[in-house]
C-alpha atoms as a PDB file:
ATOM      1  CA  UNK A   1      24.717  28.633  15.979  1.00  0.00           C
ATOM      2  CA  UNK A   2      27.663  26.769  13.744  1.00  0.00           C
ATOM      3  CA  UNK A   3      27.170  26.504   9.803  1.00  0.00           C
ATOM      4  CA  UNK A   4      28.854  24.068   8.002  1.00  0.00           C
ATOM      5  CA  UNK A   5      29.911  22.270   5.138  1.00  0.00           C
ATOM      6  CA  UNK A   6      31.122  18.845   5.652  1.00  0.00           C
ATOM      7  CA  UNK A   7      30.033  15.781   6.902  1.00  0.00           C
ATOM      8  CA  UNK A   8      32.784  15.063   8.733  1.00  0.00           C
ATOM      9  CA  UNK A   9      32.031  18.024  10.652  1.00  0.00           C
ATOM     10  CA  UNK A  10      28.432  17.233  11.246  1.00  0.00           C
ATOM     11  CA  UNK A  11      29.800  13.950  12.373  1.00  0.00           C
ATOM     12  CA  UNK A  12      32.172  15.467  14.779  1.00  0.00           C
ATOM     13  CA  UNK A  13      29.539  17.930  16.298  1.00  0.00           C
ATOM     14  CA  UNK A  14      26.874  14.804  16.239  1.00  0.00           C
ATOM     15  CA  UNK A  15      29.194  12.424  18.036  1.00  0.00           C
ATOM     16  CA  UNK A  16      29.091  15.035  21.343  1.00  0.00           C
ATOM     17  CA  UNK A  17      25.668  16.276  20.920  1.00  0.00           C
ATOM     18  CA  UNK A  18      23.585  12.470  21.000  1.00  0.00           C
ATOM     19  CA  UNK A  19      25.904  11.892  24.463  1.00  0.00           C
ATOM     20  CA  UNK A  20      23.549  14.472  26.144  1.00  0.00           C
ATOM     21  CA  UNK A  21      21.074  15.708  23.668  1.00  0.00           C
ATOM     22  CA  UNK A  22      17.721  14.716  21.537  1.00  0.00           C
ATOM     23  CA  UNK A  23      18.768  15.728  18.289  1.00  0.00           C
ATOM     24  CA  UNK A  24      16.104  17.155  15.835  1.00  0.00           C
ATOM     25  CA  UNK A  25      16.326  17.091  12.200  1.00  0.00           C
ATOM     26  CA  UNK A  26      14.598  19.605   9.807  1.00  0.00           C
ATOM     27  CA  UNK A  27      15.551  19.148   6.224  1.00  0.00           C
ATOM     28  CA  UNK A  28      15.091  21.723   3.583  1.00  0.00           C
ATOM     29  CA  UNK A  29      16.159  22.639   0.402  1.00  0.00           C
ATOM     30  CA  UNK A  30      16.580  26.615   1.648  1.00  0.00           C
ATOM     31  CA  UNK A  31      15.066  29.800   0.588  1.00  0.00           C
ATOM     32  CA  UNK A  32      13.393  29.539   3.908  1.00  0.00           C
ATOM     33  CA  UNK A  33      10.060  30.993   4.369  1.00  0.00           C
ATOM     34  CA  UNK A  34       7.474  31.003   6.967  1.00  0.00           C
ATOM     35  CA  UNK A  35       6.513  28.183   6.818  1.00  0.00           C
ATOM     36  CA  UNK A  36       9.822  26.790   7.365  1.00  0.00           C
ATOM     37  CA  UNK A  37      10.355  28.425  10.608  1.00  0.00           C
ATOM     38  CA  UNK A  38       7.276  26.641  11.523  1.00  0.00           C
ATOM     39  CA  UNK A  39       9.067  23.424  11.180  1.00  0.00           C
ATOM     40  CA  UNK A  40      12.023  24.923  13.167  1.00  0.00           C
ATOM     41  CA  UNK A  41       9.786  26.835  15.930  1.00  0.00           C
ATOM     42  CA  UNK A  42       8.252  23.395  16.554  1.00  0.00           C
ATOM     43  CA  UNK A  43      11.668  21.144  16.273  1.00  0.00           C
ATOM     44  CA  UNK A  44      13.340  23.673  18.572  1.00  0.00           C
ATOM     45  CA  UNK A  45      10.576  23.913  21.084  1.00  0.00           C
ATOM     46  CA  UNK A  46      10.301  19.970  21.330  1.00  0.00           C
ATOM     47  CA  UNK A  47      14.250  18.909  21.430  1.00  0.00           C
ATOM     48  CA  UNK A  48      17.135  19.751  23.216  1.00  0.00           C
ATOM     49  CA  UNK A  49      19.353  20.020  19.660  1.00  0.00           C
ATOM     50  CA  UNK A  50      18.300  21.013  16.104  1.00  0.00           C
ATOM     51  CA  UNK A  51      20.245  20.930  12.955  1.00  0.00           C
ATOM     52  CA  UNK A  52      18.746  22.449   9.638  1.00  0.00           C
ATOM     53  CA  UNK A  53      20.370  21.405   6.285  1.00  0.00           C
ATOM     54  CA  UNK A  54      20.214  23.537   3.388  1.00  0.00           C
ATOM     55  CA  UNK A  55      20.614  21.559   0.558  1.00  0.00           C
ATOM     56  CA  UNK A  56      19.152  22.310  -3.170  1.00  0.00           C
ATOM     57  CA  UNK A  57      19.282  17.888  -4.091  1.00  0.00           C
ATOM     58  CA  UNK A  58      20.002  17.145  -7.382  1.00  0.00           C
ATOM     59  CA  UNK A  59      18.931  13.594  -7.418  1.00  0.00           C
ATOM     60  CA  UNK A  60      15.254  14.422  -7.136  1.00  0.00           C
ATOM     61  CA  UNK A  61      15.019  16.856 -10.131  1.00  0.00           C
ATOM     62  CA  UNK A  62      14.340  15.748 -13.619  1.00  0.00           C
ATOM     63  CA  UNK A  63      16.295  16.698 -16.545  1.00  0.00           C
ATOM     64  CA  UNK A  64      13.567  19.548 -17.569  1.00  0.00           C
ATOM     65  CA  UNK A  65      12.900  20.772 -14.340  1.00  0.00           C
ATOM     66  CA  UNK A  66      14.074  23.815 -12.431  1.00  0.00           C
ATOM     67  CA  UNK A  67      17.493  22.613 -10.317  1.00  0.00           C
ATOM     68  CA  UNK A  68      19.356  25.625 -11.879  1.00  0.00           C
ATOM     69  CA  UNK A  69      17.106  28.121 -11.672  1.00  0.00           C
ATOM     70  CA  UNK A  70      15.875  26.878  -7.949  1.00  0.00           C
ATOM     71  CA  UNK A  71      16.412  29.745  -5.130  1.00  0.00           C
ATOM     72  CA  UNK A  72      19.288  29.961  -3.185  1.00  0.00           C
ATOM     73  CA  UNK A  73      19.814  32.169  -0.461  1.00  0.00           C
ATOM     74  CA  UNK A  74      21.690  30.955   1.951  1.00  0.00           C
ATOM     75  CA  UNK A  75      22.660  33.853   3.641  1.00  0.00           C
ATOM     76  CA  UNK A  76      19.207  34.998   4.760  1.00  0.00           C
ATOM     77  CA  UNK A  77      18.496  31.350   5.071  1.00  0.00           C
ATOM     78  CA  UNK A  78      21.373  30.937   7.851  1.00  0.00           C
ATOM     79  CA  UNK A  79      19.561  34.753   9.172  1.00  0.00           C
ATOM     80  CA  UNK A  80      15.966  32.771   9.928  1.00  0.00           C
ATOM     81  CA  UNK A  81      17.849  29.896  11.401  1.00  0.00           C
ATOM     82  CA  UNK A  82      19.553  31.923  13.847  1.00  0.00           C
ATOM     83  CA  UNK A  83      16.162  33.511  14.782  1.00  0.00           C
ATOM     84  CA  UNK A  84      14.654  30.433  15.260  1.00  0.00           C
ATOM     85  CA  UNK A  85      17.010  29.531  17.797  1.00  0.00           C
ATOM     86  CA  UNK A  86      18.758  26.466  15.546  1.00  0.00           C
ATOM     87  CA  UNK A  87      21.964  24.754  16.523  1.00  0.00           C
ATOM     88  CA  UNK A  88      23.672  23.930  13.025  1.00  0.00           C
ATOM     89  CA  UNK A  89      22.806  24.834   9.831  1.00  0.00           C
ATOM     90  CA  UNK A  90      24.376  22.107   7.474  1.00  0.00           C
ATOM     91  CA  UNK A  91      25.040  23.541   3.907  1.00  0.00           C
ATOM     92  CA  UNK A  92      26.459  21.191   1.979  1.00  0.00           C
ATOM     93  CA  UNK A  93      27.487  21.070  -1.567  1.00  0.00           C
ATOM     94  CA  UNK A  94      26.619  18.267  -3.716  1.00  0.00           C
ATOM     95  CA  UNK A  95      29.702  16.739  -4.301  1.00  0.00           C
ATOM     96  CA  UNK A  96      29.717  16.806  -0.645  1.00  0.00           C
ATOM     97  CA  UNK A  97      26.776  15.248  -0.029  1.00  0.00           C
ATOM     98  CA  UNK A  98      26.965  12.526  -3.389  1.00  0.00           C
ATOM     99  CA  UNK A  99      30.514  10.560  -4.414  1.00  0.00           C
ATOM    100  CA  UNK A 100      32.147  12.086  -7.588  1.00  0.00           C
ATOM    101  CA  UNK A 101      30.997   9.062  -9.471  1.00  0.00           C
ATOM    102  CA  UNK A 102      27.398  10.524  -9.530  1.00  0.00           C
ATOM    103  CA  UNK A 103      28.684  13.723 -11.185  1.00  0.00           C
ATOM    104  CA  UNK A 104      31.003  11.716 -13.374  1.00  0.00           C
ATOM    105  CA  UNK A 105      28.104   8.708 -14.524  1.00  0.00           C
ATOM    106  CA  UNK A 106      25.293  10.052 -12.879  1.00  0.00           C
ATOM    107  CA  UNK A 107      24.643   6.961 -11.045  1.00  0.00           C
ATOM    108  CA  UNK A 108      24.159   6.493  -7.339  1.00  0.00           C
ATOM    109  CA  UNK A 109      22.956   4.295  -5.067  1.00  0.00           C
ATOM    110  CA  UNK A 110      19.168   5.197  -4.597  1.00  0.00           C
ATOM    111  CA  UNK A 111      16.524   4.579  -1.981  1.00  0.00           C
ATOM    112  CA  UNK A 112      13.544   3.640  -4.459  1.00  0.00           C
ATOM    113  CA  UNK A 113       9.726   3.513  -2.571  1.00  0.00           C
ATOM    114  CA  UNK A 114       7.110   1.196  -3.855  1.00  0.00           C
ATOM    115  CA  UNK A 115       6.298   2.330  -7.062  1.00  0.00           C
ATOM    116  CA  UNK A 116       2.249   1.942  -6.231  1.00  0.00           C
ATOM    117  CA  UNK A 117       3.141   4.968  -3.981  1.00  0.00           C
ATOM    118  CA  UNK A 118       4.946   6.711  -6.683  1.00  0.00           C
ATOM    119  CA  UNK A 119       3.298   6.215  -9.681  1.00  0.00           C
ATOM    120  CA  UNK A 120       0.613   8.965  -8.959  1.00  0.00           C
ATOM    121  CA  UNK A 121       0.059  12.655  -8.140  1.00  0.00           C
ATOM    122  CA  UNK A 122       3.161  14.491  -8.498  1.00  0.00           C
ATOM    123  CA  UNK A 123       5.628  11.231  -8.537  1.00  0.00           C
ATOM    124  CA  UNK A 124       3.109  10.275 -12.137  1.00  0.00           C
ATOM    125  CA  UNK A 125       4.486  13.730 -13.484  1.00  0.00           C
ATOM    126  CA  UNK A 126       7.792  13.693 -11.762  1.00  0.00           C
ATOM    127  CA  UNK A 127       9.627  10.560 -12.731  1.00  0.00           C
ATOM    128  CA  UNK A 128      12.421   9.489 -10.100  1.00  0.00           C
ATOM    129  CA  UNK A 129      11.614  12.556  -8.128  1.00  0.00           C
ATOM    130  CA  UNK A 130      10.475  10.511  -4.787  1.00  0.00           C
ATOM    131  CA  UNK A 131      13.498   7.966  -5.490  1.00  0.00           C
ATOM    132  CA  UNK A 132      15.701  10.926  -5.022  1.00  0.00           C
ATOM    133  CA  UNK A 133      13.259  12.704  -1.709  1.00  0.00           C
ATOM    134  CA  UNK A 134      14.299   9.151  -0.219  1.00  0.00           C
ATOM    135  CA  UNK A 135      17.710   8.686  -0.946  1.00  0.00           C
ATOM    136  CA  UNK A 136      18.710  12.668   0.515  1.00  0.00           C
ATOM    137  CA  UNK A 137      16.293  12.068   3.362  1.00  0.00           C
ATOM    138  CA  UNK A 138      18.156   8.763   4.310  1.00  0.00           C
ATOM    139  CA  UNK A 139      21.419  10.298   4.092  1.00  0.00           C
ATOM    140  CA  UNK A 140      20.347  13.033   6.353  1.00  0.00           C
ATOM    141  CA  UNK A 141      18.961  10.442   8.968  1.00  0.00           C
ATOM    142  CA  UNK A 142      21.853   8.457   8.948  1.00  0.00           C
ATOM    143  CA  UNK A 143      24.349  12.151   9.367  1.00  0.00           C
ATOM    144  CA  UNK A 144      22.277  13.809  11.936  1.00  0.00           C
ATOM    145  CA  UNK A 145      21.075  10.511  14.296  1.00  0.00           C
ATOM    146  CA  UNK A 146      18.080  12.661  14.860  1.00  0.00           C
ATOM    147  CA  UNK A 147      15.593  11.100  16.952  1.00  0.00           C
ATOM    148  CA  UNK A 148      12.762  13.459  15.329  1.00  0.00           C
ATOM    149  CA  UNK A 149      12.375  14.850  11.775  1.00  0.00           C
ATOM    150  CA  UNK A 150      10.153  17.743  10.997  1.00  0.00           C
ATOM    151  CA  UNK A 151       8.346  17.990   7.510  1.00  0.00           C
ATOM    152  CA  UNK A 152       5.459  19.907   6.578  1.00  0.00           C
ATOM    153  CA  UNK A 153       1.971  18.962   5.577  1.00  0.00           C
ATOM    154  CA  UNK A 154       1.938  20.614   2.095  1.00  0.00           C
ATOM    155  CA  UNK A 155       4.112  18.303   0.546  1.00  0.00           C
ATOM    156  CA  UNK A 156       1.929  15.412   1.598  1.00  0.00           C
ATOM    157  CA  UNK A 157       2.698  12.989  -0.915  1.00  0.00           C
ATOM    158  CA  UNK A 158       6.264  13.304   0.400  1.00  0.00           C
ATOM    159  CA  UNK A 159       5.515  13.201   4.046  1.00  0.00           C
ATOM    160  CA  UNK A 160       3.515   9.566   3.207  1.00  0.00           C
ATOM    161  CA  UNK A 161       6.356   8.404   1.258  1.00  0.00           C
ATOM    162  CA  UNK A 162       8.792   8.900   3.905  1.00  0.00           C
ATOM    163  CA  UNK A 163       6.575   7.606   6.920  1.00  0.00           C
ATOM    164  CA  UNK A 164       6.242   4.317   4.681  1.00  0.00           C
ATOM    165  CA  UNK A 165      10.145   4.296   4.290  1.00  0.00           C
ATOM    166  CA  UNK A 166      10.811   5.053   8.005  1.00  0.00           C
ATOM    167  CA  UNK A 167       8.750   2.211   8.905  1.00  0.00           C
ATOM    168  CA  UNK A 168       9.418  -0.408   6.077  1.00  0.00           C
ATOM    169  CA  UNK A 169      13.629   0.249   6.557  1.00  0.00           C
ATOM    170  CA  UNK A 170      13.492   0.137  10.703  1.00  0.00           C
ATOM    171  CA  UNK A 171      14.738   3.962  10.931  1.00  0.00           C
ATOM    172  CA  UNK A 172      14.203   4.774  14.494  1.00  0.00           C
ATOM    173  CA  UNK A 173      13.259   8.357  14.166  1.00  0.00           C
ATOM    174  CA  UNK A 174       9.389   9.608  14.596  1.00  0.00           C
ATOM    175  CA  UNK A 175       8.360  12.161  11.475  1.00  0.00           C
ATOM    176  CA  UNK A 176       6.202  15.268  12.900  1.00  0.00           C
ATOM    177  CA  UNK A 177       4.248  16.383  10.437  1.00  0.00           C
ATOM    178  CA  UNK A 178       3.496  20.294  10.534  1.00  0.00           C
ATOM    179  CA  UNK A 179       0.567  22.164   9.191  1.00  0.00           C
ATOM    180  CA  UNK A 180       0.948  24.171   6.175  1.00  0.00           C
ATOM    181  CA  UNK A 181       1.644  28.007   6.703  1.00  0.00           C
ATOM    182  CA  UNK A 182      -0.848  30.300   4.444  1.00  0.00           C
ATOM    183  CA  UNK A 183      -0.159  34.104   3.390  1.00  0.00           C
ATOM    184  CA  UNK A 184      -3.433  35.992   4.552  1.00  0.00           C
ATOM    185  CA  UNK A 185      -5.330  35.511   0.888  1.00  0.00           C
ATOM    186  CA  UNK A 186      -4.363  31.518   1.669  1.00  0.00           C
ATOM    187  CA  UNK A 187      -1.821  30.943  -0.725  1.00  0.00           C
ATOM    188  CA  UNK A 188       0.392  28.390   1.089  1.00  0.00           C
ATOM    189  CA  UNK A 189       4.016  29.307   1.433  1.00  0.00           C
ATOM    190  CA  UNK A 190       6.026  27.780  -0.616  1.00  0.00           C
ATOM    191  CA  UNK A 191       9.989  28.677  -1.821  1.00  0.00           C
ATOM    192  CA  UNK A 192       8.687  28.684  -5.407  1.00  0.00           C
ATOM    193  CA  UNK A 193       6.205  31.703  -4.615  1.00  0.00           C
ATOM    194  CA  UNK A 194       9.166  33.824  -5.701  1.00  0.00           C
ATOM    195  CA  UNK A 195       9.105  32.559  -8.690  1.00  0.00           C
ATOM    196  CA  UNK A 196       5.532  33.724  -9.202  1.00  0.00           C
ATOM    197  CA  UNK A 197       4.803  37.138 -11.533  1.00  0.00           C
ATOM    198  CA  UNK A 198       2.232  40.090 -10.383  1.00  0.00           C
ATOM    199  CA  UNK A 199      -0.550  38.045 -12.233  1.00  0.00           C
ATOM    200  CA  UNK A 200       0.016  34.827 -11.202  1.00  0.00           C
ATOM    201  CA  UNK A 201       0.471  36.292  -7.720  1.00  0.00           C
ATOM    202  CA  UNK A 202      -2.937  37.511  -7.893  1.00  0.00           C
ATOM    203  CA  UNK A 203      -5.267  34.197  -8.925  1.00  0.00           C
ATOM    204  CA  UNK A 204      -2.289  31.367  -7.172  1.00  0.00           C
ATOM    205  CA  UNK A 205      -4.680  31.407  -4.163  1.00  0.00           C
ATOM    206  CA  UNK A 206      -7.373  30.403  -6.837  1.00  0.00           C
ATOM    207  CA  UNK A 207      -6.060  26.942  -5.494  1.00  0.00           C
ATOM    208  CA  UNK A 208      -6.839  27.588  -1.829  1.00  0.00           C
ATOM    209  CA  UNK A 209     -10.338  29.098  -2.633  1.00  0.00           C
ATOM    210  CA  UNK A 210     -11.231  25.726  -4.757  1.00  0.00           C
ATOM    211  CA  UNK A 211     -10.363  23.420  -1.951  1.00  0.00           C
ATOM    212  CA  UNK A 212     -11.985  25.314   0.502  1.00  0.00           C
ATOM    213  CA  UNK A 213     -15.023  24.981  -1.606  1.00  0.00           C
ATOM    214  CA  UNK A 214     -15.055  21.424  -1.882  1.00  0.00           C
ATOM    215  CA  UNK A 215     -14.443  21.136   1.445  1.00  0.00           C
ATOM    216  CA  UNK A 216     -17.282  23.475   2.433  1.00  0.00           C
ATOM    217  CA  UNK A 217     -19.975  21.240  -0.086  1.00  0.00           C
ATOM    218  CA  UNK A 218     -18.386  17.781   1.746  1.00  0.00           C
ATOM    219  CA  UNK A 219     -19.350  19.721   4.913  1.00  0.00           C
ATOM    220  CA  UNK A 220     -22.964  19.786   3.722  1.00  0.00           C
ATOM    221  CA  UNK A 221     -22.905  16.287   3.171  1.00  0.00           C
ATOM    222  CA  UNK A 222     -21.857  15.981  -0.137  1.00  0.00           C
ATOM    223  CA  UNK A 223     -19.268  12.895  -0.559  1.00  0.00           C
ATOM    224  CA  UNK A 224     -19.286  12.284  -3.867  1.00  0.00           C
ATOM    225  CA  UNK A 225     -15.061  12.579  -5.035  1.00  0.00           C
ATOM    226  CA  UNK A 226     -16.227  13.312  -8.620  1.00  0.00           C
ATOM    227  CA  UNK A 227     -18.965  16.532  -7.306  1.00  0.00           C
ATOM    228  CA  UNK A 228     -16.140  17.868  -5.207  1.00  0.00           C
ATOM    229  CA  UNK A 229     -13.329  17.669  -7.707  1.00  0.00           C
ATOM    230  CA  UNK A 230     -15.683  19.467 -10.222  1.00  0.00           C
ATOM    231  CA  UNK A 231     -16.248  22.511  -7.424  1.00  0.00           C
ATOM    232  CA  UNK A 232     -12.382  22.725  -7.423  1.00  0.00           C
ATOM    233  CA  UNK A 233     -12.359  22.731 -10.654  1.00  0.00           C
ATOM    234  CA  UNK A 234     -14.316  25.672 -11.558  1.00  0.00           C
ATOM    235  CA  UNK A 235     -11.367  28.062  -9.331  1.00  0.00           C
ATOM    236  CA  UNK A 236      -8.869  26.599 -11.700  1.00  0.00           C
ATOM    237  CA  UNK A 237     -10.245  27.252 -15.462  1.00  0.00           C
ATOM    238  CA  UNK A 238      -6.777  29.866 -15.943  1.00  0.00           C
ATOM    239  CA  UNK A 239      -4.595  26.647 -14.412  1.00  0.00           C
ATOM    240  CA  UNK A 240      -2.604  23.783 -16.310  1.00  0.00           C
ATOM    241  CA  UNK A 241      -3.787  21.696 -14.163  1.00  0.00           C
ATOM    242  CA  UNK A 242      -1.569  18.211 -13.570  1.00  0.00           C
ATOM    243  CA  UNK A 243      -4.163  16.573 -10.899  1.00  0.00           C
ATOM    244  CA  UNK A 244      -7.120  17.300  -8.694  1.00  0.00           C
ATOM    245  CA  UNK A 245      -7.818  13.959  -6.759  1.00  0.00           C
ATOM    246  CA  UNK A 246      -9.112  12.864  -3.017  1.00  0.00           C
ATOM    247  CA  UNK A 247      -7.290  10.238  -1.716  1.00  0.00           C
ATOM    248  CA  UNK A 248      -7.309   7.885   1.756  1.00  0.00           C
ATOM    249  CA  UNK A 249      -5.106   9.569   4.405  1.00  0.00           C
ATOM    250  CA  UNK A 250      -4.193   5.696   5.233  1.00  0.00           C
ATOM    251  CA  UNK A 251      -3.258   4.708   2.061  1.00  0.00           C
ATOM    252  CA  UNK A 252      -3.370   7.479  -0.525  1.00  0.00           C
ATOM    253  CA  UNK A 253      -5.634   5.421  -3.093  1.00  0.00           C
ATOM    254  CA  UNK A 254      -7.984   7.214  -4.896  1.00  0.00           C
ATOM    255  CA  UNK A 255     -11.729   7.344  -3.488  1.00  0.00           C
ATOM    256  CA  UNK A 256     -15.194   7.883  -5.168  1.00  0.00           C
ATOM    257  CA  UNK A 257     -16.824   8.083  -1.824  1.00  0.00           C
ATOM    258  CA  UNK A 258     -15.260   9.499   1.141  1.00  0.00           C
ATOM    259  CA  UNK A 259     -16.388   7.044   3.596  1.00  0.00           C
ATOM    260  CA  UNK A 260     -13.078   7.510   5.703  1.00  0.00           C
ATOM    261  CA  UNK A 261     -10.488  10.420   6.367  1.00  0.00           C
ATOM    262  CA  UNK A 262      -9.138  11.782   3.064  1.00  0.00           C
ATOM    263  CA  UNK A 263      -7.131  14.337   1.527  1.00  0.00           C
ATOM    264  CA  UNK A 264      -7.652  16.334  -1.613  1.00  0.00           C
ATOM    265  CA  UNK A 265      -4.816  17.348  -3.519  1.00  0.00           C
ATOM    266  CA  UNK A 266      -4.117  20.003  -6.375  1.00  0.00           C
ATOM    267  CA  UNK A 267      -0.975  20.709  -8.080  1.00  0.00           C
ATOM    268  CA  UNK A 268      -1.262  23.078 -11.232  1.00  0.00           C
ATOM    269  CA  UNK A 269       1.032  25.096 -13.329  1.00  0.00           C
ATOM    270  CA  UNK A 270       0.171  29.125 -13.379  1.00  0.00           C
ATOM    271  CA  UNK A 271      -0.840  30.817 -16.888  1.00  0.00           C
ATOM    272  CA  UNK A 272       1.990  33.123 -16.971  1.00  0.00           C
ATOM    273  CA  UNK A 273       5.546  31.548 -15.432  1.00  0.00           C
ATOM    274  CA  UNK A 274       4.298  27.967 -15.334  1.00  0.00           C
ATOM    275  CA  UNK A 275       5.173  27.859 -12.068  1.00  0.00           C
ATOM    276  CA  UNK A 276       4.253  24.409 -10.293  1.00  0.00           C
ATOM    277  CA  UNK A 277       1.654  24.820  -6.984  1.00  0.00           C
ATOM    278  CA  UNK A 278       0.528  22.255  -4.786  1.00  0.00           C
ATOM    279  CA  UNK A 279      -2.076  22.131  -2.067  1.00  0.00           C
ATOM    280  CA  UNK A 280      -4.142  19.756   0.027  1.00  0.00           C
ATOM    281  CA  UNK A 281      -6.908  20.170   2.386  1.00  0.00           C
ATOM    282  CA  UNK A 282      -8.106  17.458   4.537  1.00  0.00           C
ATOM    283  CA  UNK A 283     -11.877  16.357   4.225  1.00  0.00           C
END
């Protein structure tokens, strides 16, 4: 397995690999986990050539959230990749991966969704956050050729957004979605789970238990949003809570009825580190 830095390498290695190869993509933003390896298992499994990039994007944080302070660990990162049986590991840096002129005006050119798809869940709280998700993922399209990209199902806002943009912009690449990894109390795996302290630890699957809930009374027949939203609730009374809401899997607008396939979807903040979970479930 090669790791490197540049594009112009990537571009080198790319140029002899799409000659022979189906070339998988599966982009990341490191301090793999389980649940990343998922993504890789599968990509490496279904294609003859997979690249990972490692790469911590700047564009889609905000100015108060945690780019700094976001894990990097790129040498056990590089470790699972290996494992995994991955071809290249691209790590770039971000004046790599951005022209100085970003670091020197902060301005870039930017690959901006609808903002009916933005403005809501965690784009509502995250302002700018998906216009960055799109403008990285492009880039990474457009370095890698990949003919199949690999993103998982826990960051489903994200995976809708860039299904839309795949199909809206022509990109001839098919997105696999993956399903979310859980630890064994159902906590989903996420990089920022480090991040979480002994007590938070111990209620963050509080999450998992309220959508399971909801899901279990829309199982009985219940399909009122409102009823099943309050039964999630009740798990998350030591939360900040940013949303609970059931959306369309088709179109992610909210519904009061479930009369088609929808998702639920939590994010919330935990009592002690503020630390920022999401979930979903599918109903």
């Amino acid at each position: 397995m090669k790791v490197i830095c540049k594009k112009n390498e990537l571009k080198e290695i790319i140029s002899e690999a799409k000659k022979t190869k189906n070339i998988a993509l599966v982009p990341t933003m490191g301090a793999l986990h389980k649940g990343h390896k998922s993504l890789i298992d599968r990509a490496v499994k279904e294609n003859d050539f997979t690249i990972v990039s490692v790469f911590v994007n700047p564009t889609q944080f905000g100015p108060n959230e945690d780019y700094d302070k976001y894990p990097r660990t790129l040498e056990d990162d590089i470790k699972l990749c290996t494992l995994a049986g991955a071809d290249v590991v691209f790590a770039p840096s971000p004046k790599e991966m951005y022209d100085d002129i970003y670091f020197e005006e902060k301005e870039t050119t930017l690959v901006c969704p609808p903002y009916k798809y933005v403005n809501k869940l965690c784009g509502k709280s995250r302002p700018g956050h998906f216009d960055g998700v799109c403008t990285v993922v492009s880039k990474l399209f457009n370095l890698s050729k990949c003919k199949r990209a690999y993103f998982g199902k826990k960051d489903a806002q994200q995976l809708f957004i860039i299904k839309k943009m795949v199909s809206e912009l022509d990109f001839d690449i098919e997105i696999v979605p993956v399903d979310i990894v859980r630890e064994d109390d159902g906590l989903a795996t996420s990089s920022r789970n480090t991040y979480l302290s002994d007590s938070d630890r111990k209620i963050a699957p509080n999450i998992y238990r309220g959508l399971n809930k909801a899901k279990e009374l829309y199982n009985k027949g219940i399909k009122e949003s409102q009823t099943l939203i309050d039964a999630s609730m009740s798990y998350l009374e030591e939360f900040d809570v940013d949303y609970v809401e059931i959306v369309s899997i088709d179109d992610f607008e909210k519904i009061d009825i479930i009369d088609k396939k929808a998702l639920m979807l939590v994010a919330a903040k935990t009592p002690d580190k503020k630390v920022r979970l999401i979930d979903n479930i599918e109903l």
